[in-house]
C-alpha atoms as a PDB file:
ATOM      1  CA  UNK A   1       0.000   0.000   0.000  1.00  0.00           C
ATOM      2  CA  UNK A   2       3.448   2.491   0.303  1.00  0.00           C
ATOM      3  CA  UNK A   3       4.920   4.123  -2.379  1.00  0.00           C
ATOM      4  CA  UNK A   4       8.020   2.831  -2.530  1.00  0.00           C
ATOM      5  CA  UNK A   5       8.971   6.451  -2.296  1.00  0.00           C
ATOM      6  CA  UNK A   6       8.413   6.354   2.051  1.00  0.00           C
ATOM      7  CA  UNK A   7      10.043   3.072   2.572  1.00  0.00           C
ATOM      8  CA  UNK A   8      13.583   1.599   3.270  1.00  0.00           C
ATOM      9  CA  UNK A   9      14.984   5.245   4.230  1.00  0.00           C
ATOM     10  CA  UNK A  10      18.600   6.293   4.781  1.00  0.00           C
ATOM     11  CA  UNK A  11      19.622   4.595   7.740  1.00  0.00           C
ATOM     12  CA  UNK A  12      23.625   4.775   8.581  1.00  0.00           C
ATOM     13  CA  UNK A  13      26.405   5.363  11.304  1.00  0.00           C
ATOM     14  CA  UNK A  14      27.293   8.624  12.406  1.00  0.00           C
ATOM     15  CA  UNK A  15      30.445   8.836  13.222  1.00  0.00           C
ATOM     16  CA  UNK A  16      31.216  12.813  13.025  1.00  0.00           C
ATOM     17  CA  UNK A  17      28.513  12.608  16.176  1.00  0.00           C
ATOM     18  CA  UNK A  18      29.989   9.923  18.468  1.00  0.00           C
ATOM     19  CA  UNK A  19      32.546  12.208  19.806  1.00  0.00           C
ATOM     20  CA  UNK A  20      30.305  14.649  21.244  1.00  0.00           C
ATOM     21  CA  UNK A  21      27.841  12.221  22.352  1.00  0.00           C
ATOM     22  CA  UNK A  22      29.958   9.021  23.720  1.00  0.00           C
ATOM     23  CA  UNK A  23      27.943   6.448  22.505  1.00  0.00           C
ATOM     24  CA  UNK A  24      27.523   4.765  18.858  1.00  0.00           C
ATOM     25  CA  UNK A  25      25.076   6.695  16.716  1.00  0.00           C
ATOM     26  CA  UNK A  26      23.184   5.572  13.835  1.00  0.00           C
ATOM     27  CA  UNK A  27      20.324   8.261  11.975  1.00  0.00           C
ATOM     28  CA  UNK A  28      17.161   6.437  10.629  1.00  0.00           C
ATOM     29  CA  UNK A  29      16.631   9.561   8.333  1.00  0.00           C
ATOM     30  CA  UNK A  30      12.606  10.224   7.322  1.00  0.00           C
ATOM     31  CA  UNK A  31      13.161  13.552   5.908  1.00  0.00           C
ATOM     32  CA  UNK A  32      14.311  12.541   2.076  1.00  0.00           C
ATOM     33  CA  UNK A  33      10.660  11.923   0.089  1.00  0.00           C
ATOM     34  CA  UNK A  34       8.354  14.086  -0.735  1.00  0.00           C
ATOM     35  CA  UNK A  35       6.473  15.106   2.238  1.00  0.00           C
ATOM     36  CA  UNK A  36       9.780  15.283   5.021  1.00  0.00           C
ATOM     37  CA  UNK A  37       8.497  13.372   7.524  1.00  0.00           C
ATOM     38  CA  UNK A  38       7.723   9.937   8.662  1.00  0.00           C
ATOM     39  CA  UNK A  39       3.928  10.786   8.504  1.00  0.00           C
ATOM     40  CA  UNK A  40       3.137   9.372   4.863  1.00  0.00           C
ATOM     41  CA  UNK A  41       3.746   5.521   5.771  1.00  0.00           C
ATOM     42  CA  UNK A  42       0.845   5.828   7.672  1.00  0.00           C
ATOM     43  CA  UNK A  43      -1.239   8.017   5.392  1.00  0.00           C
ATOM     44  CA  UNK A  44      -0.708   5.633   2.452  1.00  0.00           C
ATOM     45  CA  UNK A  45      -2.086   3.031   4.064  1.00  0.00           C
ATOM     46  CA  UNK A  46      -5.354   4.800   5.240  1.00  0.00           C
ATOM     47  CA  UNK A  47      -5.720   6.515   1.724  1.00  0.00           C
ATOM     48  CA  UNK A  48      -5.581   3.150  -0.137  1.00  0.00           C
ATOM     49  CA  UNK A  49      -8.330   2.162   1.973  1.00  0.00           C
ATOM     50  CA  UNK A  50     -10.185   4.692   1.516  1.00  0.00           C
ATOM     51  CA  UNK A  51      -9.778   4.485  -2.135  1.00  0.00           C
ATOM     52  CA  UNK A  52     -10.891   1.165  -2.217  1.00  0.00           C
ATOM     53  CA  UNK A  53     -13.488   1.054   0.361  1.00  0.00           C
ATOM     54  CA  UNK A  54     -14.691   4.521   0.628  1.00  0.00           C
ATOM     55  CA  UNK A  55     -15.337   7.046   1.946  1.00  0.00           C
ATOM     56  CA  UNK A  56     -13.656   9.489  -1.500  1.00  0.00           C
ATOM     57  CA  UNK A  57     -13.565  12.045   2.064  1.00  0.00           C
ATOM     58  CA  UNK A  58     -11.425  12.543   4.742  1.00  0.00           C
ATOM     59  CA  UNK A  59     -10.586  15.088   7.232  1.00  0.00           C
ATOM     60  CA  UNK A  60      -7.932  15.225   9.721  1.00  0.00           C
ATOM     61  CA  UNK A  61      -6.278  17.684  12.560  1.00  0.00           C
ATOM     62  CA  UNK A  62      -2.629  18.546  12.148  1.00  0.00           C
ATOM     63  CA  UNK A  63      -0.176  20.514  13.052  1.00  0.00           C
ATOM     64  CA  UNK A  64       1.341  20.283   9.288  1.00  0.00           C
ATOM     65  CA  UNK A  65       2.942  16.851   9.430  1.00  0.00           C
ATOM     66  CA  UNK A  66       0.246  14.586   9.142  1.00  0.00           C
ATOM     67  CA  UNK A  67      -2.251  17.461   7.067  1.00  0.00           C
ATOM     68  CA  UNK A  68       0.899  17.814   4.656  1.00  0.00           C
ATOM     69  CA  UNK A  69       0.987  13.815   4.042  1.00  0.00           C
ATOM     70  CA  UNK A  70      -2.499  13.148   3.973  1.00  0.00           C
ATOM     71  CA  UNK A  71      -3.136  15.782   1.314  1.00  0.00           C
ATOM     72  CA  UNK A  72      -0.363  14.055  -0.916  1.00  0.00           C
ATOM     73  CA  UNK A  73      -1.807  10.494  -0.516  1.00  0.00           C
ATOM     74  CA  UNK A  74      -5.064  11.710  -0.636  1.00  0.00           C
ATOM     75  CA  UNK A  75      -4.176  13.741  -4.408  1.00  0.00           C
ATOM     76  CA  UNK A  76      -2.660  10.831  -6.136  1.00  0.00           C
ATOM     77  CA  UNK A  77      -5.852   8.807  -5.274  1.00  0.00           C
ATOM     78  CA  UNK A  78      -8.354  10.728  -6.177  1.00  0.00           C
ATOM     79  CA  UNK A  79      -9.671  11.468  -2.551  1.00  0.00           C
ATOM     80  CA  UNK A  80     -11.099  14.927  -1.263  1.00  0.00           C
ATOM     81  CA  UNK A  81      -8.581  15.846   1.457  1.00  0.00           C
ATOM     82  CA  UNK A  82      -9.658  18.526   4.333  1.00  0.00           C
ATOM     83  CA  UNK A  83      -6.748  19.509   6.592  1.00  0.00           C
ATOM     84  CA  UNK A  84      -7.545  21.648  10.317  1.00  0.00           C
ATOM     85  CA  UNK A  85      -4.963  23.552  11.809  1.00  0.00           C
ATOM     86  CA  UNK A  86      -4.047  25.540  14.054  1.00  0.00           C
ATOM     87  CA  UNK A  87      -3.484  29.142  12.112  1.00  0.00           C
ATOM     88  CA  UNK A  88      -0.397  29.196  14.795  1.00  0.00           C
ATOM     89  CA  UNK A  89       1.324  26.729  12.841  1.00  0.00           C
ATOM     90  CA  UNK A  90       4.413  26.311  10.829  1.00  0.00           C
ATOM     91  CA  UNK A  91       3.971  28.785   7.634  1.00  0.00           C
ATOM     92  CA  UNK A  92       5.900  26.308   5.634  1.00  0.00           C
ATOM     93  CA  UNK A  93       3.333  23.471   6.617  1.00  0.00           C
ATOM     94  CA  UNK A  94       0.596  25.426   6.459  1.00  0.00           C
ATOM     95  CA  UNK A  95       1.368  26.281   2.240  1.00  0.00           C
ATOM     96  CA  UNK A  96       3.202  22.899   1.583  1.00  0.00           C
ATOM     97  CA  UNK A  97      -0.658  21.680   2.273  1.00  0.00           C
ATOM     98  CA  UNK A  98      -2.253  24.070   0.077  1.00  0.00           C
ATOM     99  CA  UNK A  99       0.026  23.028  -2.277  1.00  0.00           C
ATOM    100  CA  UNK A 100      -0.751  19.601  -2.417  1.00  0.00           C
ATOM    101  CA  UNK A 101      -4.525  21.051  -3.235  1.00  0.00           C
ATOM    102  CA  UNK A 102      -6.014  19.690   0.297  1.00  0.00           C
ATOM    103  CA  UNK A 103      -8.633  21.875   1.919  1.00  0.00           C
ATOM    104  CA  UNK A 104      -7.306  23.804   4.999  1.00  0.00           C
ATOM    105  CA  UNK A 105      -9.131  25.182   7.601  1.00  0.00           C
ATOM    106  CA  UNK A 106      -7.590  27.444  10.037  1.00  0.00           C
ATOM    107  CA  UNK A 107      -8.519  27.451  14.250  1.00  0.00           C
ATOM    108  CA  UNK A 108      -8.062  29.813  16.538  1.00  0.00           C
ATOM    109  CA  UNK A 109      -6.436  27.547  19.442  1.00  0.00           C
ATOM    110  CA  UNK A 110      -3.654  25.134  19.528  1.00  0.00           C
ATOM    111  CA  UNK A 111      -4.255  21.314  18.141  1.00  0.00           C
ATOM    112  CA  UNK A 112      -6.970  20.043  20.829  1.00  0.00           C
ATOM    113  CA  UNK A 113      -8.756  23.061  19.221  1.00  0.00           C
ATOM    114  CA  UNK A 114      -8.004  21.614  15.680  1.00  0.00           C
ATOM    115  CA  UNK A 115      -9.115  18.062  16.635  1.00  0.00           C
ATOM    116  CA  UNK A 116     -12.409  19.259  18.031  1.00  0.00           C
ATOM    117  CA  UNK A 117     -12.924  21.043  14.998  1.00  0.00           C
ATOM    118  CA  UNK A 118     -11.941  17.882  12.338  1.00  0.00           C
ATOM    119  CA  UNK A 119     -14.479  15.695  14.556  1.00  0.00           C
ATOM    120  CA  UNK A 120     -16.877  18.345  14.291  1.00  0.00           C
ATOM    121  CA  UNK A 121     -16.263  17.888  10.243  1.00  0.00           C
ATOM    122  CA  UNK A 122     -16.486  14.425  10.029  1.00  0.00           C
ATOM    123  CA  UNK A 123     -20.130  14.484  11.714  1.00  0.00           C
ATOM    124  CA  UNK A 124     -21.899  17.357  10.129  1.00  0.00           C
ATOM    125  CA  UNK A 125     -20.525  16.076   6.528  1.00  0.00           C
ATOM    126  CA  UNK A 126     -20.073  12.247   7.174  1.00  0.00           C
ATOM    127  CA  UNK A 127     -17.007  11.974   6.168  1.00  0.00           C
ATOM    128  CA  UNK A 128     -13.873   9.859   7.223  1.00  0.00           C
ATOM    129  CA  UNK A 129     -11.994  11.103  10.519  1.00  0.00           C
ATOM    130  CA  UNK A 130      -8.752  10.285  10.213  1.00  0.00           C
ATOM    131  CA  UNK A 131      -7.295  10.500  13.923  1.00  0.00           C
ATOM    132  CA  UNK A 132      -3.791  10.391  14.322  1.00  0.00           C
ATOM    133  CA  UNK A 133      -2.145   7.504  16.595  1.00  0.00           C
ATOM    134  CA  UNK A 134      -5.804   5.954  17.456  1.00  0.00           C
ATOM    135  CA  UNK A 135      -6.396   4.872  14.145  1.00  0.00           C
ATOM    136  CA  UNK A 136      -4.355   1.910  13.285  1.00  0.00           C
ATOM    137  CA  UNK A 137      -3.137   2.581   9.695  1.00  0.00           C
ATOM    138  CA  UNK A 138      -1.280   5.612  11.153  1.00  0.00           C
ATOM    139  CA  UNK A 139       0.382   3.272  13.756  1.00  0.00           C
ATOM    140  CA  UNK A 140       0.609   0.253  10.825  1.00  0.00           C
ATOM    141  CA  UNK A 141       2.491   2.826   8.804  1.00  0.00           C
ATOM    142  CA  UNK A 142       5.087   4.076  11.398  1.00  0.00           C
ATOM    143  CA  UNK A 143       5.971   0.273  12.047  1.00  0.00           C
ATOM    144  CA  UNK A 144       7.068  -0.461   9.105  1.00  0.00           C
ATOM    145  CA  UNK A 145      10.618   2.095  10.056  1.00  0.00           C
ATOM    146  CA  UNK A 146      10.811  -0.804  13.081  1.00  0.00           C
ATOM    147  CA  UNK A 147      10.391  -3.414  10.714  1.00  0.00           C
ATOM    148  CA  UNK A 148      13.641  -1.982   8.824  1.00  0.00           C
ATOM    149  CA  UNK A 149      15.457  -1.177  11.838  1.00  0.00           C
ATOM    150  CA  UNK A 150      15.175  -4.909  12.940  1.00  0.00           C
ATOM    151  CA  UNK A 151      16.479  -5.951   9.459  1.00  0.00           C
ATOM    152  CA  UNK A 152      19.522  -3.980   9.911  1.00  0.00           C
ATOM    153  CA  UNK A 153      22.557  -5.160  10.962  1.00  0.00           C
ATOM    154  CA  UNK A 154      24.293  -4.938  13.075  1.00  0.00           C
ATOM    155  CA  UNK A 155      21.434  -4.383  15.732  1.00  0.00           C
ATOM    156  CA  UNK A 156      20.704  -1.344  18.142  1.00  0.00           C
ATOM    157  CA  UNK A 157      21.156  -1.110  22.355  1.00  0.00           C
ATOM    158  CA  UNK A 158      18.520   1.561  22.449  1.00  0.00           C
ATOM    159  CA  UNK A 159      15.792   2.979  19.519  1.00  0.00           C
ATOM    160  CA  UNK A 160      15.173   6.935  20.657  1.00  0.00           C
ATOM    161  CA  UNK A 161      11.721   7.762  19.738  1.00  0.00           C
ATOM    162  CA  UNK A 162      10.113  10.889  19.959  1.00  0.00           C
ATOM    163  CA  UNK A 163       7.048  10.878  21.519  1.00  0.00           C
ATOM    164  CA  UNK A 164       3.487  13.064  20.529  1.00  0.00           C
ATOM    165  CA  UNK A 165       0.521  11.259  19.728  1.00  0.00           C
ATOM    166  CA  UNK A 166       2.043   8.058  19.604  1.00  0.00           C
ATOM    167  CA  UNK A 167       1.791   6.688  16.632  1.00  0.00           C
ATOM    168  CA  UNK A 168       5.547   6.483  15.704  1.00  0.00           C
ATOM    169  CA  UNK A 169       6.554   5.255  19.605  1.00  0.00           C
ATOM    170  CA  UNK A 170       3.462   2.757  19.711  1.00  0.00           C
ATOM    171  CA  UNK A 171       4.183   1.310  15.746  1.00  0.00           C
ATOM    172  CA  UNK A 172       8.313   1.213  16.294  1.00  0.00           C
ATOM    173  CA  UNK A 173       7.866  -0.060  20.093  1.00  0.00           C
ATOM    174  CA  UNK A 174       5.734  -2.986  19.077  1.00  0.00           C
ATOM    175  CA  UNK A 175       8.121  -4.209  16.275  1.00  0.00           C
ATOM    176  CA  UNK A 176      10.626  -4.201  18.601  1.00  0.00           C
ATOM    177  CA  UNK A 177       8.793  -5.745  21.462  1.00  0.00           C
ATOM    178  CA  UNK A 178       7.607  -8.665  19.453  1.00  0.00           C
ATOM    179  CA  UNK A 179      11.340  -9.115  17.225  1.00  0.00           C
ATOM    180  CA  UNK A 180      13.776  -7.637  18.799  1.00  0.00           C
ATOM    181  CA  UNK A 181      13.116  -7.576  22.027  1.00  0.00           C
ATOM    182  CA  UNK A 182      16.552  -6.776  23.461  1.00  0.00           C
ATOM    183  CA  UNK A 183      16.216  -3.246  21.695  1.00  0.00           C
ATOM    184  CA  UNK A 184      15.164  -0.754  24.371  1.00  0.00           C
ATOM    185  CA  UNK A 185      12.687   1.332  23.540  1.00  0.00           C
ATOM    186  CA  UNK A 186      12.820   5.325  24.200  1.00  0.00           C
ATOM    187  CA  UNK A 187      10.377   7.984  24.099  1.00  0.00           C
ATOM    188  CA  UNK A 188      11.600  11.228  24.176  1.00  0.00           C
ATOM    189  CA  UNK A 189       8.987  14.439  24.945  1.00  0.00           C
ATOM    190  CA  UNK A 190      10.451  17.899  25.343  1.00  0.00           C
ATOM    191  CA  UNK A 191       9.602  19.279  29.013  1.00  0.00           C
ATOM    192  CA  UNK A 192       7.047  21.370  27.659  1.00  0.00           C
ATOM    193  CA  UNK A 193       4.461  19.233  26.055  1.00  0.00           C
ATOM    194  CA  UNK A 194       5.062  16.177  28.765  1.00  0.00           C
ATOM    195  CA  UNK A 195       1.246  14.931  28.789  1.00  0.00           C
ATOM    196  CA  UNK A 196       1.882  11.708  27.446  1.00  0.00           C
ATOM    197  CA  UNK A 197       5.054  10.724  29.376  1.00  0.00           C
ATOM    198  CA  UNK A 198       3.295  11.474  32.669  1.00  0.00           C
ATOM    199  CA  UNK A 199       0.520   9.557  31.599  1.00  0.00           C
ATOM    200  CA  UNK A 200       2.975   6.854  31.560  1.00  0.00           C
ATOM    201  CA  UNK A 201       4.564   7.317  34.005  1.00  0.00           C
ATOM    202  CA  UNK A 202       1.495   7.736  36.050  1.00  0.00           C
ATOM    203  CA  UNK A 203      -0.571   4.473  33.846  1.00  0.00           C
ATOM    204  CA  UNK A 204      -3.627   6.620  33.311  1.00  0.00           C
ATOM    205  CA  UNK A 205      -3.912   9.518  31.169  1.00  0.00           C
ATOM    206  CA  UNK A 206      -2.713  13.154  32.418  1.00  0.00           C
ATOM    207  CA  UNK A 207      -3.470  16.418  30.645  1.00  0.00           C
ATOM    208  CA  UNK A 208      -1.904  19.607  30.383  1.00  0.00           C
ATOM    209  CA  UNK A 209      -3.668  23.157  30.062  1.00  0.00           C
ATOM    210  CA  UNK A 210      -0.752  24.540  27.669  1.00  0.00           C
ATOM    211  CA  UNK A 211       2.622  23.457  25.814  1.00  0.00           C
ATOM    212  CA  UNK A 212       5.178  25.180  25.636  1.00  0.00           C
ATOM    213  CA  UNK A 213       7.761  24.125  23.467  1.00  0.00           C
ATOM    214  CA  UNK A 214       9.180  24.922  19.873  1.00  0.00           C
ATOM    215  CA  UNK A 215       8.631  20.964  19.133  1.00  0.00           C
ATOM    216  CA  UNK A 216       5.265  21.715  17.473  1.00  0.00           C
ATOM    217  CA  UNK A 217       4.905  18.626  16.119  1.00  0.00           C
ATOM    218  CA  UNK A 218       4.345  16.378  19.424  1.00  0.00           C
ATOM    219  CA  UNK A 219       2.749  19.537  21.149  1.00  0.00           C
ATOM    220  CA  UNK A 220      -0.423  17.538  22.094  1.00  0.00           C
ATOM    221  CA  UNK A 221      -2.131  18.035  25.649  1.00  0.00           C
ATOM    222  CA  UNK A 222      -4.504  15.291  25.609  1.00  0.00           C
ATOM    223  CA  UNK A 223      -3.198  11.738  25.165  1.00  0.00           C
ATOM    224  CA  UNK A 224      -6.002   8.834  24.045  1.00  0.00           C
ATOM    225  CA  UNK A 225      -6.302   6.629  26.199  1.00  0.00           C
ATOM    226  CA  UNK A 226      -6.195   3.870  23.743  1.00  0.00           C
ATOM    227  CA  UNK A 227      -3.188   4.767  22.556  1.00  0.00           C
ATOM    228  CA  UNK A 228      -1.498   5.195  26.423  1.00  0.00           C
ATOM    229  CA  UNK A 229      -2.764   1.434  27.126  1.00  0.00           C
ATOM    230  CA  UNK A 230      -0.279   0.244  23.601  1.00  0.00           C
ATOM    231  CA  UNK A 231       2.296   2.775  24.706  1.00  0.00           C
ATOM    232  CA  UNK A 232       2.281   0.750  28.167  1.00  0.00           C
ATOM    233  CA  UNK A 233       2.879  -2.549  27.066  1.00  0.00           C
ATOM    234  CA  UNK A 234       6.020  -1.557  24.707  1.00  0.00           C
ATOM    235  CA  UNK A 235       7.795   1.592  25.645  1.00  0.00           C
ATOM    236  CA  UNK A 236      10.746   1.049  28.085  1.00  0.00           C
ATOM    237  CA  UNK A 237      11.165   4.518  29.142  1.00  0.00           C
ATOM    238  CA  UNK A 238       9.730   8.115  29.013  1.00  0.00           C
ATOM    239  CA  UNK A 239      11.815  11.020  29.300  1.00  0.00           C
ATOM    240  CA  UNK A 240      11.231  14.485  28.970  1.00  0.00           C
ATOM    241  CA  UNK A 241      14.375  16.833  27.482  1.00  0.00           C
ATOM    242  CA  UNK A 242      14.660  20.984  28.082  1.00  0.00           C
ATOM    243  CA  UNK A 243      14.306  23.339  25.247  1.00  0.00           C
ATOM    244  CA  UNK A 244      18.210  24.012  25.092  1.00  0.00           C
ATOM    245  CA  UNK A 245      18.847  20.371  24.503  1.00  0.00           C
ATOM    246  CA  UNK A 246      16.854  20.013  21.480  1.00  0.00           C
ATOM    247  CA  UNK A 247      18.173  23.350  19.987  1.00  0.00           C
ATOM    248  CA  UNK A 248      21.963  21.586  20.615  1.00  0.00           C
ATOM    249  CA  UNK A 249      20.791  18.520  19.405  1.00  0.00           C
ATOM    250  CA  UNK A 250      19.456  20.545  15.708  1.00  0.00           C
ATOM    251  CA  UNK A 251      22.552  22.279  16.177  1.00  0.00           C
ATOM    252  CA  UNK A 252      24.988  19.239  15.780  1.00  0.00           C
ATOM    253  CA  UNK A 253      22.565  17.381  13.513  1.00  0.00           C
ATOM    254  CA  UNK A 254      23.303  20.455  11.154  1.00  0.00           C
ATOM    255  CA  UNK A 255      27.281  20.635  12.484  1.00  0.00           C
ATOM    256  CA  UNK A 256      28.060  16.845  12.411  1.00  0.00           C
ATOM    257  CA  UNK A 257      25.676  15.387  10.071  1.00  0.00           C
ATOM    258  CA  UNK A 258      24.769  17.997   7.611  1.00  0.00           C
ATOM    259  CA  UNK A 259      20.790  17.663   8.428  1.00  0.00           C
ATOM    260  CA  UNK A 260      18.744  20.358   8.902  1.00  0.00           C
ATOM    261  CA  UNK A 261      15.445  19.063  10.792  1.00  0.00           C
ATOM    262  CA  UNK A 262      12.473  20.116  12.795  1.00  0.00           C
ATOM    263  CA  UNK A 263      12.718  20.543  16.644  1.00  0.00           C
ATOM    264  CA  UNK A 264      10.707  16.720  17.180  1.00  0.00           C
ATOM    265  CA  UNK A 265      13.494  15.342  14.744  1.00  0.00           C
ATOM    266  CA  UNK A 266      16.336  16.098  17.010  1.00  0.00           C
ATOM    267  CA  UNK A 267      14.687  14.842  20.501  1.00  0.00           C
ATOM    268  CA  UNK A 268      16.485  11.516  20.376  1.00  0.00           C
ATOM    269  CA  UNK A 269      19.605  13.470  20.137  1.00  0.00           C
ATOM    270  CA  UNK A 270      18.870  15.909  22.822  1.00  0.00           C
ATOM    271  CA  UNK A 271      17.677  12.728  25.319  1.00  0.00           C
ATOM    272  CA  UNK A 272      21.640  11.945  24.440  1.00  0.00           C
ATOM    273  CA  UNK A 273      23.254  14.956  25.642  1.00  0.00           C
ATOM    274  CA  UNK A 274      21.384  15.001  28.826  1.00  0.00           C
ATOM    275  CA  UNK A 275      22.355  11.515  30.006  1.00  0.00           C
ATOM    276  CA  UNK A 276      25.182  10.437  28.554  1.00  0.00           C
ATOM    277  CA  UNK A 277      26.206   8.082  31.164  1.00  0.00           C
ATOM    278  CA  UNK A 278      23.090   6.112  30.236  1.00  0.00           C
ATOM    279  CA  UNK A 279      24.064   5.519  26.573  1.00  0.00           C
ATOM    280  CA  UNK A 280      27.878   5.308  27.169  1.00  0.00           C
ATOM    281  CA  UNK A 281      29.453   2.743  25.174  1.00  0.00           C
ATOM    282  CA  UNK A 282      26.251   1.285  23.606  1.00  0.00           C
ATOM    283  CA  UNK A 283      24.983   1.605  20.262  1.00  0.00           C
ATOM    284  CA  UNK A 284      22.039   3.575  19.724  1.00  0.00           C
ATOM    285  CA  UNK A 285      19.346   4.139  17.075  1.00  0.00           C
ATOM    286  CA  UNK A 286      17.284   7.645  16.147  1.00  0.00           C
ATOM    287  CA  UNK A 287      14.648   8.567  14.371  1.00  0.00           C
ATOM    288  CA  UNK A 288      15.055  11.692  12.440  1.00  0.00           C
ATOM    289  CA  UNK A 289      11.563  12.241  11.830  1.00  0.00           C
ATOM    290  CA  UNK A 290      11.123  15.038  10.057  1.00  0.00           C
ATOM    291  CA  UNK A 291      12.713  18.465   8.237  1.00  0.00           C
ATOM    292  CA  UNK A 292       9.714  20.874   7.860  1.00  0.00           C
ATOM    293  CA  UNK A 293      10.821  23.820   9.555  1.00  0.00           C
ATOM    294  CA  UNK A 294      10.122  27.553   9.169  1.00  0.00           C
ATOM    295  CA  UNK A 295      13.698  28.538   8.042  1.00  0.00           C
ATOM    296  CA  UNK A 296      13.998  31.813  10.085  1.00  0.00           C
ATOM    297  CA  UNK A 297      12.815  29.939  13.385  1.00  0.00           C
ATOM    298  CA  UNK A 298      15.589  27.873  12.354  1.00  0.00           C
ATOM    299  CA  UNK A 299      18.400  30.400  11.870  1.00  0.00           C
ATOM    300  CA  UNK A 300      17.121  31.726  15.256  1.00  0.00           C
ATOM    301  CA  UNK A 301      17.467  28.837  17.290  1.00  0.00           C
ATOM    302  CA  UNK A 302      20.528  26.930  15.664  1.00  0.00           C
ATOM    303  CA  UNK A 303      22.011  30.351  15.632  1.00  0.00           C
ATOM    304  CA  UNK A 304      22.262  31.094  19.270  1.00  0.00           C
ATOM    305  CA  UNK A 305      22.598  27.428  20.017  1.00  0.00           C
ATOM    306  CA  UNK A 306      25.896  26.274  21.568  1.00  0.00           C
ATOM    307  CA  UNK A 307      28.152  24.267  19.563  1.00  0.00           C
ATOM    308  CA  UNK A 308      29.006  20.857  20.843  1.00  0.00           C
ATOM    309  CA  UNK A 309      32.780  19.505  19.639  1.00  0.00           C
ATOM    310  CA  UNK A 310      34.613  16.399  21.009  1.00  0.00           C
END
């Protein structure tokens, strides 16, 4: 059901990190297809169902991601593709959707306020709600990177996942869990937008009145409870990294590796550089998940961001 275009992505060594890090690095990079971001595995599978099942309609609630690889599985089948947003979000999101000829409708509001809104859609015109990380395609989709991670060789210590709704944690964590289960398993939430870590931490789910955290893409304040009981049974650990960590860990993807990425790409690197002694000597796996960044936010941030040398 994947264009062949999403699947068995870049995934190598980095070396030119390992200095500045101490342990083994390797970069499962999602960034080089046409949407820049992991989020099309999972979209390809729910638009070929739709195609051939129907509804020819689907909304969804985004913060650009998921919107911006939706609309481009949803074009190349045929199917009418309504994106809702938060008109906060990423600029460069925002028109790569409107690009990809997708509907977009602007909230006032942060994402809860855009899910409301798509579920509000989905009733009133009886269309297809696609939610992402409770419905299974998205989660089906994001497996398939831990289905190529377990095929590589030699294998990981450690897969660093970062964590929003879930769907890429929950699809990666139960490949692992059910063939390699000797990989630990990762999830990585900035310090701002920690709902879903407490919730597991905690084993029920906690919500947050605000985020706070240039990470837009796992900025979510109200975890599904379906999704927190899979996240349970296959993440090892939740950990929550501070703001300055994932601006040094963009900072020496772009120094080291030569990858510029979004703040939720670079959380695996960040959980790195604040506990080093935990990864020490082992060999460790990341998930680059994505490069669509507003390119003066980014010259900002990497700009004033330390610079991290052996």
């Amino acid at each position: 059901m994947i264009d062949p275009v999403f699947l068995d992505t870049p995934l190598y060594r980095c070396e030119a990190l390992e200095p500045g890090l101490g342990c083994a690095v390797s970069i499962k990079l999602e960034t080089a297809n046409p949407v820049r971001s992991f989020k099309a595995r999972g979209t390809e599978v729910a638009a070929s169902l739709l195609a051939d099942h129907g509804p020819r309609a689907v909304v969804c609630a985004s913060a650009g991601n998921l919107g911006q690889a939706l609309a481009w599985s949803g074009r190349g089948r045929g199917l009418d593709v309504t994106v809702v947003t938060s008109r906060f979000a990423t600029a460069v999101k925002l028109d790569r959707i409107r690009a990809l000829d997708a509907r977009l409708e602007l909230v006032d509001g942060d994402h809860e306020t855009a899910r409301e809104r798509a579920a509000a859609i989905a009733r009133y015109d009886g269309i297809r709600l696609l939610e992402d990380s409770l419905d299974i395609e998205t989660c089906e989709g994001a497996a398939t990177i831990g289905l190529e991670l377990v095929d590589a060789a030699p294998s990981f210590d450690a897969v660093l996942v970062a964590l929003g709704g879930g769907a890429l944690a929950t699809g990666v964590g139960h490949v692992m869990k059910t063939l390699a289960t000797g990989v630990e398993v990762v999830c990585v939430q900035p310090l701002g937008a920690p709902a879903l870590t407490h919730s597991w931490r905690r084993r029920r789910v906690v919500t947050t009145d605000s985020t706070d955290t240039i990470a837009d893409g796992v900025a979510g304040r109200r975890p599904i409870p379906a999704v927190l009981d899979d996240l349970l049974l296959v993440a090892d650990d939740a950990v929550l990294v501070q703001e300055a960590s994932i601006i040094a860990g963009m900072r020496m993807l772009l120094d080291h590796a030569g990858l510029v990425v979004e703040p939720s790409a670079a959380l695996g690197i960040a959980a790195i550089l604040e506990d080093r002694d935990r990864f020490a000597g082992r060999h460790v796996a990341t998930i680059v998940c994505g490069s669509n960044v507003d390119v003066d936010a980014y010259h900002r941030w990497v700009g004033a961001a330390p610079v991290h040398r052996p």
